[in-house]
Every structure is written in structure tokens, then in C-alpha cells.
N, C-alpha and C. Protein backbone atom coordinates (compact mmCIF):
# COMPACT_ATOMS: atom_id res chain seq x y z
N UNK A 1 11.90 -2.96 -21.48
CA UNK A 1 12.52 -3.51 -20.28
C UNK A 1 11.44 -4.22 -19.47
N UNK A 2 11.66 -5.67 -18.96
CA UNK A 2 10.86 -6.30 -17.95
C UNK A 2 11.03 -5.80 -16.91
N UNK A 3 9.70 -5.55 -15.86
CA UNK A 3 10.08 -4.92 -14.99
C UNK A 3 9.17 -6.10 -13.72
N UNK A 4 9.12 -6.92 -14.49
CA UNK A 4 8.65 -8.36 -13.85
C UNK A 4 9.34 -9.58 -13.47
N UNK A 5 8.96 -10.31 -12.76
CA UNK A 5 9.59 -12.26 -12.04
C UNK A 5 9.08 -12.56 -13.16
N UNK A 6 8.76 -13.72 -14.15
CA UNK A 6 8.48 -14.66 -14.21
C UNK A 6 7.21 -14.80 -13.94
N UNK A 7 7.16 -14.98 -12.74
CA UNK A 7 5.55 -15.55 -12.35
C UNK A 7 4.74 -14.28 -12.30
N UNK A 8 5.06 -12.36 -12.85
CA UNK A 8 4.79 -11.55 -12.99
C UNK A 8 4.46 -10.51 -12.03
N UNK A 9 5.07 -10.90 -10.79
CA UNK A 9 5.36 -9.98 -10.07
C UNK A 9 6.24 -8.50 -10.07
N UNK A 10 6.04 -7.50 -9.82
CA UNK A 10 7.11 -6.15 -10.07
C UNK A 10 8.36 -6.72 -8.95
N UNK A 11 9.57 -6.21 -10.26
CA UNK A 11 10.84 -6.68 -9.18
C UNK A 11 10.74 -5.03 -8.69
N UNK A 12 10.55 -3.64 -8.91
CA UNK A 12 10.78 -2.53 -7.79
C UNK A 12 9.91 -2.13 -7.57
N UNK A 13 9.24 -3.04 -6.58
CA UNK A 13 8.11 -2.68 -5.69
C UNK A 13 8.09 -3.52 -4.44
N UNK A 14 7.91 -2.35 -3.72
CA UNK A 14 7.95 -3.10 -1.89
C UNK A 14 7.25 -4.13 -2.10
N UNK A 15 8.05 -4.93 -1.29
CA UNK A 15 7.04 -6.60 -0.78
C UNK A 15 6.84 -6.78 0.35
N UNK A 16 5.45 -6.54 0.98
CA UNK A 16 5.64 -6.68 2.53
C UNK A 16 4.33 -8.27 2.55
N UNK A 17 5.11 -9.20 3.16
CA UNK A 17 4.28 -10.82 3.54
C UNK A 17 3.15 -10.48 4.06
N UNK A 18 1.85 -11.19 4.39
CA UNK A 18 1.07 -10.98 5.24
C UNK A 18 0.54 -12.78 5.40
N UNK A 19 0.07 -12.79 6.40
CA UNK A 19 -0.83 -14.66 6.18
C UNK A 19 -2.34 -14.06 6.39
N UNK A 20 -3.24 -14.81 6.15
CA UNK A 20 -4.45 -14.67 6.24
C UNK A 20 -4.88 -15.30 7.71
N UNK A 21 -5.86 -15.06 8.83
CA UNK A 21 -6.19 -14.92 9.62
C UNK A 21 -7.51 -14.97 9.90
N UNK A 22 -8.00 -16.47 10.86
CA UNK A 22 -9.53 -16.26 10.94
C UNK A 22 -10.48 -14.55 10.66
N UNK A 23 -9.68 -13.99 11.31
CA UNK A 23 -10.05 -12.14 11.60
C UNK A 23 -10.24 -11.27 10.37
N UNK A 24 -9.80 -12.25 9.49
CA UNK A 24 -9.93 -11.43 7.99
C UNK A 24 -10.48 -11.72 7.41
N UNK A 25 -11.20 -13.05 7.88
CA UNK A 25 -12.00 -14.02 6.77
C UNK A 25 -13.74 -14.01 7.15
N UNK A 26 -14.57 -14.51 6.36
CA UNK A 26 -15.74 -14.20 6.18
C UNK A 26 -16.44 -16.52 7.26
N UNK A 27 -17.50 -16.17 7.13
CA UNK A 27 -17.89 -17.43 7.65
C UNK A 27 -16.82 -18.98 6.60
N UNK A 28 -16.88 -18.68 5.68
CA UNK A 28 -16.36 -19.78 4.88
C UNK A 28 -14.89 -19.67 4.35
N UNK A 29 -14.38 -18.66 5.33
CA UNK A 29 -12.69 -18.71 5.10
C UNK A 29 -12.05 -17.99 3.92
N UNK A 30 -13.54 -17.08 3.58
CA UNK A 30 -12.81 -16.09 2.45
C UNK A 30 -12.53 -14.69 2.75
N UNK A 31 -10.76 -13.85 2.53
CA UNK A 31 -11.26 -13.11 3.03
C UNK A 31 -12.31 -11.91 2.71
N UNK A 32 -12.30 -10.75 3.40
CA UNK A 32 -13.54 -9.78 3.21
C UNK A 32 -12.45 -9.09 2.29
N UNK A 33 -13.80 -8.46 1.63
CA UNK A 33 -12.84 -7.45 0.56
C UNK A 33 -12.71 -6.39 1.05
N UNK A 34 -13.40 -5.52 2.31
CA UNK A 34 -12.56 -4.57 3.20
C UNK A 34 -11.06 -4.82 3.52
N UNK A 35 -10.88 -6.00 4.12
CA UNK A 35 -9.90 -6.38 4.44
C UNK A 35 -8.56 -5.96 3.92
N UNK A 36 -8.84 -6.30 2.17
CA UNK A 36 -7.41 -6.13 1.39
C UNK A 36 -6.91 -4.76 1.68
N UNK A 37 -8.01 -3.28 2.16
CA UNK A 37 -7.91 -2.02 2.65
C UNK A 37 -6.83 -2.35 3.00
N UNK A 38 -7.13 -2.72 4.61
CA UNK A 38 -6.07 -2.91 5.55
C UNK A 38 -4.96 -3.28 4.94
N UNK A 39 -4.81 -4.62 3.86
CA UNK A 39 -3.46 -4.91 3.93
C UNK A 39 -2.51 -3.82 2.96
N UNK A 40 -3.27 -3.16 2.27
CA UNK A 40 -2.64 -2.23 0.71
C UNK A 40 -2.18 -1.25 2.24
N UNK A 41 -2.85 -0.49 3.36
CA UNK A 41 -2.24 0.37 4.12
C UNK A 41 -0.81 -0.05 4.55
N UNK A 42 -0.69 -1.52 4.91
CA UNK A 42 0.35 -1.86 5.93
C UNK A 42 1.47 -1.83 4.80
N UNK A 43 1.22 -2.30 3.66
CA UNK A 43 2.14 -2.67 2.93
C UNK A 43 2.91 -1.06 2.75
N UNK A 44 1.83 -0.06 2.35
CA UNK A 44 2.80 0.80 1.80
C UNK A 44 3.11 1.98 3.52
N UNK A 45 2.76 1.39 4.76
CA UNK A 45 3.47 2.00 5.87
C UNK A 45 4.75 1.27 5.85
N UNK A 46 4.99 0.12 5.91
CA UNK A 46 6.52 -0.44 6.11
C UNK A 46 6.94 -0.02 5.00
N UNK A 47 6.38 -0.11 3.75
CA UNK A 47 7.27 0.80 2.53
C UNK A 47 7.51 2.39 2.97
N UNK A 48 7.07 3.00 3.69
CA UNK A 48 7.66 4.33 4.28
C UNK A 48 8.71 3.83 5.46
N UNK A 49 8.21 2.87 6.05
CA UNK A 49 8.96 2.57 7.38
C UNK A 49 10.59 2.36 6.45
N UNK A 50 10.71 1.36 5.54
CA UNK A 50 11.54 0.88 4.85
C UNK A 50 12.42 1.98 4.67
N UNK A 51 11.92 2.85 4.18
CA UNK A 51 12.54 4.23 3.82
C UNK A 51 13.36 4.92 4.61
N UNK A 52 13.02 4.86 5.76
CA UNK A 52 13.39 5.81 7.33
C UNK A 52 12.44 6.14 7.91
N UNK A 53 11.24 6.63 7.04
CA UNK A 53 10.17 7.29 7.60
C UNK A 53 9.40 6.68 8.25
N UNK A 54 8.73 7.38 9.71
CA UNK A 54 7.71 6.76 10.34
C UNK A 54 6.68 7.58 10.39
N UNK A 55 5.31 7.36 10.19
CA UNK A 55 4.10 8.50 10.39
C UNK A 55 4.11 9.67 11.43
N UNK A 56 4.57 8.50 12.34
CA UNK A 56 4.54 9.57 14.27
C UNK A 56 5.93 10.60 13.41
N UNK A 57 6.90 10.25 12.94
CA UNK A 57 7.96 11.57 12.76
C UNK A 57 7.23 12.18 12.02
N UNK A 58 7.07 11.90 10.90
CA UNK A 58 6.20 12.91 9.88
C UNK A 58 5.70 13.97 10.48
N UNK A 59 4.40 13.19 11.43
CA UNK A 59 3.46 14.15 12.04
C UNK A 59 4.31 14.51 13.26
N UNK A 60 5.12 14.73 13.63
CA UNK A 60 5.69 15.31 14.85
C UNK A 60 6.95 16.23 14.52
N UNK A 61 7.72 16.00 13.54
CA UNK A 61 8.65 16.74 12.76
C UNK A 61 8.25 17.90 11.84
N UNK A 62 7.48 17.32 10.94
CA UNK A 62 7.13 17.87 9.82
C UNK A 62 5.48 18.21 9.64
N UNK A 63 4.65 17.94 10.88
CA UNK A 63 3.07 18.16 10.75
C UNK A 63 2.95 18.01 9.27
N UNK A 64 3.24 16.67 8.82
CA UNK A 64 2.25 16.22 7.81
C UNK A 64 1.84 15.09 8.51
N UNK A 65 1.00 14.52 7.78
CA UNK A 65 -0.06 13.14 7.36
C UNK A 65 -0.09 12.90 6.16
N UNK A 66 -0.33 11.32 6.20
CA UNK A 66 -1.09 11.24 4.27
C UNK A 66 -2.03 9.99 4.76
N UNK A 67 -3.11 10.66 3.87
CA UNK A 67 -4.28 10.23 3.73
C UNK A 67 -4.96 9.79 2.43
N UNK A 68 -5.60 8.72 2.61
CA UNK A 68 -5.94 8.53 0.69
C UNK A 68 -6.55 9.06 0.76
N UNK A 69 -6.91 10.12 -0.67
CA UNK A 69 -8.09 10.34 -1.45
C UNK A 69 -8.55 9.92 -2.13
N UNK A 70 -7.74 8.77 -3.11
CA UNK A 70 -8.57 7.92 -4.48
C UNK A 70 -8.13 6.34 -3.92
N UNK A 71 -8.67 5.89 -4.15
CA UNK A 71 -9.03 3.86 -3.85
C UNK A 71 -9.30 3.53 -5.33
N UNK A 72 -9.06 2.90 -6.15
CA UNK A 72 -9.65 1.63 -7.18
C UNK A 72 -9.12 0.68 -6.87
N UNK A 73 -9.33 -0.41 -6.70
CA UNK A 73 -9.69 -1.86 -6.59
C UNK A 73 -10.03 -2.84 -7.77
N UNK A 74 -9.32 -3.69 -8.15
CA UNK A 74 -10.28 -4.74 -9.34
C UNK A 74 -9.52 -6.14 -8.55
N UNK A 75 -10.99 -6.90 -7.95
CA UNK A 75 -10.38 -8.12 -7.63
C UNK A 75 -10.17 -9.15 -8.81
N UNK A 76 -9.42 -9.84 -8.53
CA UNK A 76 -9.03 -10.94 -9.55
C UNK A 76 -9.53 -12.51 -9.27
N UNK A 77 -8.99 -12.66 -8.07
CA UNK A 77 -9.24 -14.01 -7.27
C UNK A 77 -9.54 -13.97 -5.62
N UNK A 78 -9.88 -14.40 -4.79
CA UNK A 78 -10.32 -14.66 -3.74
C UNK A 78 -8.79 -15.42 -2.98
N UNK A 79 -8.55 -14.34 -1.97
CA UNK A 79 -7.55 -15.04 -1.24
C UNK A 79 -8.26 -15.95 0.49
N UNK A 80 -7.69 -17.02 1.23
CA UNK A 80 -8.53 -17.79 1.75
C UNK A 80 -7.73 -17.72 3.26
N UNK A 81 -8.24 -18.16 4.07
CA UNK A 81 -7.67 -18.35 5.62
C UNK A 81 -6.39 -19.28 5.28
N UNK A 82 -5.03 -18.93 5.89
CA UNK A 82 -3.73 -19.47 6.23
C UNK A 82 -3.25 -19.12 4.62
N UNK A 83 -3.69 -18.37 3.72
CA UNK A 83 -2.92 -18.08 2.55
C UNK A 83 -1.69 -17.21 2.88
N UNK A 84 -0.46 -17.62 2.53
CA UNK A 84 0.35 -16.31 2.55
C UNK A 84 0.31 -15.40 1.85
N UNK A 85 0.17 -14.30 1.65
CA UNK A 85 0.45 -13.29 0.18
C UNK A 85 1.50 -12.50 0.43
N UNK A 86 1.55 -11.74 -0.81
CA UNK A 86 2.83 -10.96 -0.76
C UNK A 86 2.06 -9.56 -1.31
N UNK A 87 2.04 -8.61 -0.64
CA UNK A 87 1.48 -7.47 -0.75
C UNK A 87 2.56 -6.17 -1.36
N UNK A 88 2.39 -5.99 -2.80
CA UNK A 88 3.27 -5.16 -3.35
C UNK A 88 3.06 -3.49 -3.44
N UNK A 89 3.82 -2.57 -2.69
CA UNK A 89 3.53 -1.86 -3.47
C UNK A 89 4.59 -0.63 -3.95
N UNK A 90 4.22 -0.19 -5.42
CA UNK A 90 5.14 0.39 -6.47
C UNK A 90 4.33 2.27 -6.41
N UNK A 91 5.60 3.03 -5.90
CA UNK A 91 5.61 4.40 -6.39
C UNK A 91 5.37 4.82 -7.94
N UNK A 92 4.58 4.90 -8.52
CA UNK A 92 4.24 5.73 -9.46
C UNK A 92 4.10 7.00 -10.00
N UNK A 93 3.96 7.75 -8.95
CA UNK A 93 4.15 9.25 -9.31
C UNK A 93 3.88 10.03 -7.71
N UNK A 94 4.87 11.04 -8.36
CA UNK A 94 5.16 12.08 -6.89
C UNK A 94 4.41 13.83 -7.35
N UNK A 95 3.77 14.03 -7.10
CA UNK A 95 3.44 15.52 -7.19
C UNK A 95 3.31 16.32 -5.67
N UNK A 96 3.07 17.39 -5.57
CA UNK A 96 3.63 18.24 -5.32
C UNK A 96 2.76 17.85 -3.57
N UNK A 97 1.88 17.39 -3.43
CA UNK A 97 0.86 17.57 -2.50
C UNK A 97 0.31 15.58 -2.46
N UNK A 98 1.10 15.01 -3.21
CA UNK A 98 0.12 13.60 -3.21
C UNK A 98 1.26 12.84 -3.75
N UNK A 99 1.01 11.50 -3.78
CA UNK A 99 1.70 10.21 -3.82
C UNK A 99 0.52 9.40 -4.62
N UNK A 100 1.17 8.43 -6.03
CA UNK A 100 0.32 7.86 -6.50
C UNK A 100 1.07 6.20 -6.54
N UNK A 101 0.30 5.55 -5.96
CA UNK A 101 0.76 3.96 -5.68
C UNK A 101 -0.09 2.60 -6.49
N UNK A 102 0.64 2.00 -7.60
CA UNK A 102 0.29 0.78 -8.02
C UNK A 102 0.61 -0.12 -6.85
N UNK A 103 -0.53 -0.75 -6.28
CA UNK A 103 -0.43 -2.24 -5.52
C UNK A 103 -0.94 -3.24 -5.86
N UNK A 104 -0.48 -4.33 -5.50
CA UNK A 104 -1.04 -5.39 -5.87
C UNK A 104 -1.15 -6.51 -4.68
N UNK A 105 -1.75 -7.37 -5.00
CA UNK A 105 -1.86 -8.76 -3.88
C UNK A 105 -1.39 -10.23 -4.62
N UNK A 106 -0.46 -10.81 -4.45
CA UNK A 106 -0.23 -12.24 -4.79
C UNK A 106 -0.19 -13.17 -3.86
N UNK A 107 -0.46 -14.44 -4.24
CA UNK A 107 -0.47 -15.48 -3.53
C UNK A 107 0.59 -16.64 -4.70
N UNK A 108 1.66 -16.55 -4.01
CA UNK A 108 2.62 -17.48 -5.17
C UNK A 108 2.42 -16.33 -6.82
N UNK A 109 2.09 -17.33 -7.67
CA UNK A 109 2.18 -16.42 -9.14
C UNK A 109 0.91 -15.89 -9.46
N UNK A 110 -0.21 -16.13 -8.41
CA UNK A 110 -1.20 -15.46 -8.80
C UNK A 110 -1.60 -14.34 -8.41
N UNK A 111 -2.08 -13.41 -8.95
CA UNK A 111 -2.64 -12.06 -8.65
C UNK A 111 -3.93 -11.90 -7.97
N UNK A 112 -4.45 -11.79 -7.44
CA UNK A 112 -5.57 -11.79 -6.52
C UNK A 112 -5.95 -10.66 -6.49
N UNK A 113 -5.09 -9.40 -6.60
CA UNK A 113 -6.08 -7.93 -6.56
C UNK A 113 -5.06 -6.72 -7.23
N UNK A 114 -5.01 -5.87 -8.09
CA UNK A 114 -4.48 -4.69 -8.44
C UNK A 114 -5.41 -3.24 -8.00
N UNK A 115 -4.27 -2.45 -6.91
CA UNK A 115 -5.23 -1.53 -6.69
C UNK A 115 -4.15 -0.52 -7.31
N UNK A 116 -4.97 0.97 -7.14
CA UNK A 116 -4.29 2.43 -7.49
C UNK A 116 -4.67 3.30 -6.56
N UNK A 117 -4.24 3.57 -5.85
CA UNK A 117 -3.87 4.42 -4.55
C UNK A 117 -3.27 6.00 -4.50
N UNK A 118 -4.20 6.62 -4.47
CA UNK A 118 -4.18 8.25 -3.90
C UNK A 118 -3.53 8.60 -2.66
N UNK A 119 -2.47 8.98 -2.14
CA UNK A 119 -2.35 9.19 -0.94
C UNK A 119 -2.01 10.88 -1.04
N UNK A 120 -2.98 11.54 -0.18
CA UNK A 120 -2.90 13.12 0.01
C UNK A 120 -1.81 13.21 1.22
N UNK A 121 -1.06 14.34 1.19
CA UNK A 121 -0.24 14.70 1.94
C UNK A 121 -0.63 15.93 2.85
N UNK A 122 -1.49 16.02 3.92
CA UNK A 122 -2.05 16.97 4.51
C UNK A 122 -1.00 17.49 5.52
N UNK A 123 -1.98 18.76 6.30
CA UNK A 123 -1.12 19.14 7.39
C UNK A 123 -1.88 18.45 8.62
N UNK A 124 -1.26 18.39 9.36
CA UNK A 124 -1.68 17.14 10.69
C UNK A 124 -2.38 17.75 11.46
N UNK A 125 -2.91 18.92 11.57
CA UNK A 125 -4.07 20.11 12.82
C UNK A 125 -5.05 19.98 11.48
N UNK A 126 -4.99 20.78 10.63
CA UNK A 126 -6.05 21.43 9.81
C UNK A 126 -6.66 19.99 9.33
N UNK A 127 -5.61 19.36 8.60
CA UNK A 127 -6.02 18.46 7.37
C UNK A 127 -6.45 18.76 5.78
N UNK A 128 -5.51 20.00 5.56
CA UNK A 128 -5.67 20.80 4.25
C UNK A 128 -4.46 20.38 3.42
N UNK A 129 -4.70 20.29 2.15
CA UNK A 129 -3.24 19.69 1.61
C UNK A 129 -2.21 20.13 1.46
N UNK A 130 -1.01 20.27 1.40
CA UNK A 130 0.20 20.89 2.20
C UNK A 130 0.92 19.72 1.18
N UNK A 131 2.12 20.84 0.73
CA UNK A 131 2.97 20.32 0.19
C UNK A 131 3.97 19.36 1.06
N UNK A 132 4.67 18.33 -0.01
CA UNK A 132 5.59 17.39 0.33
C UNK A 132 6.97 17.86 1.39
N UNK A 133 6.82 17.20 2.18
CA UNK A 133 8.01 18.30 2.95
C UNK A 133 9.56 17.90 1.88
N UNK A 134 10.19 19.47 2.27
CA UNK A 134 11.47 19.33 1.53
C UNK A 134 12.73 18.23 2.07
N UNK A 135 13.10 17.23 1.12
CA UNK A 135 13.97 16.53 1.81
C UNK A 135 13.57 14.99 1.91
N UNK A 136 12.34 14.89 1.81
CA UNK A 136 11.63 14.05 2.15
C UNK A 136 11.73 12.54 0.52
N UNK A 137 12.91 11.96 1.10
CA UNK A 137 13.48 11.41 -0.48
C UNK A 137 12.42 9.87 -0.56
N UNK A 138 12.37 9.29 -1.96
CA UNK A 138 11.21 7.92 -1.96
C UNK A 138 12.28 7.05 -2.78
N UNK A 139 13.09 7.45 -2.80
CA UNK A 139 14.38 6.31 -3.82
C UNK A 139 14.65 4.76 -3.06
């Protein structure tokens, strides 16, 4: 089964837009590769937002948090000031205490970055890992 566009994007995986921004970019309009950090976070908060979920409920309902523990990164291409991209990201696996996320970065059909994303599910005082609260659906 394709689970791709054409131009090889994932069709079930959040797409959240972003444009590029003097603020992201380096002296010559490239951005920083910290940067893409930031955008892999936003993408997969509106992919919770998308859901129902908001962090502040989490942590105010349910005293969790999630926090990454694992980052890999492989850049591909260099995205530039006023680029739009489309910041993907795909649920991969649910265990008991963590969330594992394929993301990616495109600009039109090109790929610009594939990351793999750890997100720990802590408790919001301690910061010890704490299971998934019950109920808590990712469909």
C-alpha cells in the first residue's frame, strides 16, 4: 500500500505550514539547523492541538507533560528565508510511557529534513515517567 502523494509526501501525517522568517535564518538567508527543532515541536503541538488536546489540559487535568528524550535528524537540503514548508508529522508507535514520531520537512516535493522523535510522557511536579493517561485517544 502507498502511503504517499506523488511528490512523496505521507498522506496520514499531520501537516502543519510554516514560512521561513528573517528570525530563523542565518546571515545569508539559510535557515539554522536549530531552528528545524522548533518547527518539528510546533508541528507535532497542533498535531495534539488537532486532536483536542492542549499541553496546559494535559498538565492541569492529568499532570502529565511530554518531553523528548531521543532527537535524530538527517538533513537533506537547506530550506531559505520566505520558503513555505510543510512540516509533517506521523505517529509511529505508542508505548506505555512514550510516543514515537516520524517527521519530516518539505518545501513543494522536496524533502529537506527526516527526523525521529522520542517524546517521554512525564509527570508535571517530579518529571519521572508516568504512564499514558487512560483515555487519552491519537486516532
Amino acid at each position: 500500500m502507498n502511503n504517499r502523494t506523488p511528490e512523496g509526501i505521507a498522506v496520514n501525517a499531520f501537516h502543519w505550514p510554516v514560512r521561513v522568517y528573517w528570525e530563523d535564518t542565518d546571515a545569508g538567508g539559510v535557515v539554522y539547523h536549530a531552528q528545524y527543532v522548533a518547527f518539528l515541536e510546533r508541528a507535532r503541538s497542533e498535531w495534539l492541538r488537532h486532536l483536542g488536546w492542549s499541553q496546559v489540559h494535559l498538565r492541569d487535568q492529568h499532570g502529565v507533560q511530554f518531553v523528548v528524550a531521543s532527537l535524530s535528524v538527517d538533513f537533506h537540503k537547506p530550506a531559505r528565508y520566505d520558503d513555505q514548508l510543510l512540516i509533517n508529522a506521523s505517529l509511529e508507535s505508542i508505548r506505555g510511557a512514550s510516543l514515537t514520531f516520524k517527521q519530516e520537512v518539505w518545501r513543494d516535493a522536496e524533502r529537506l529534513l527526516s527526523a525521529r522523535v522520542v517524546v517521554a510522557c512525564v509527570d508535571a511536579t517530579s518529571f519521572r515517567p508516568k504512564r499514558l493517561p487512560a483515555g487519552l485517544n491519537f486516532a
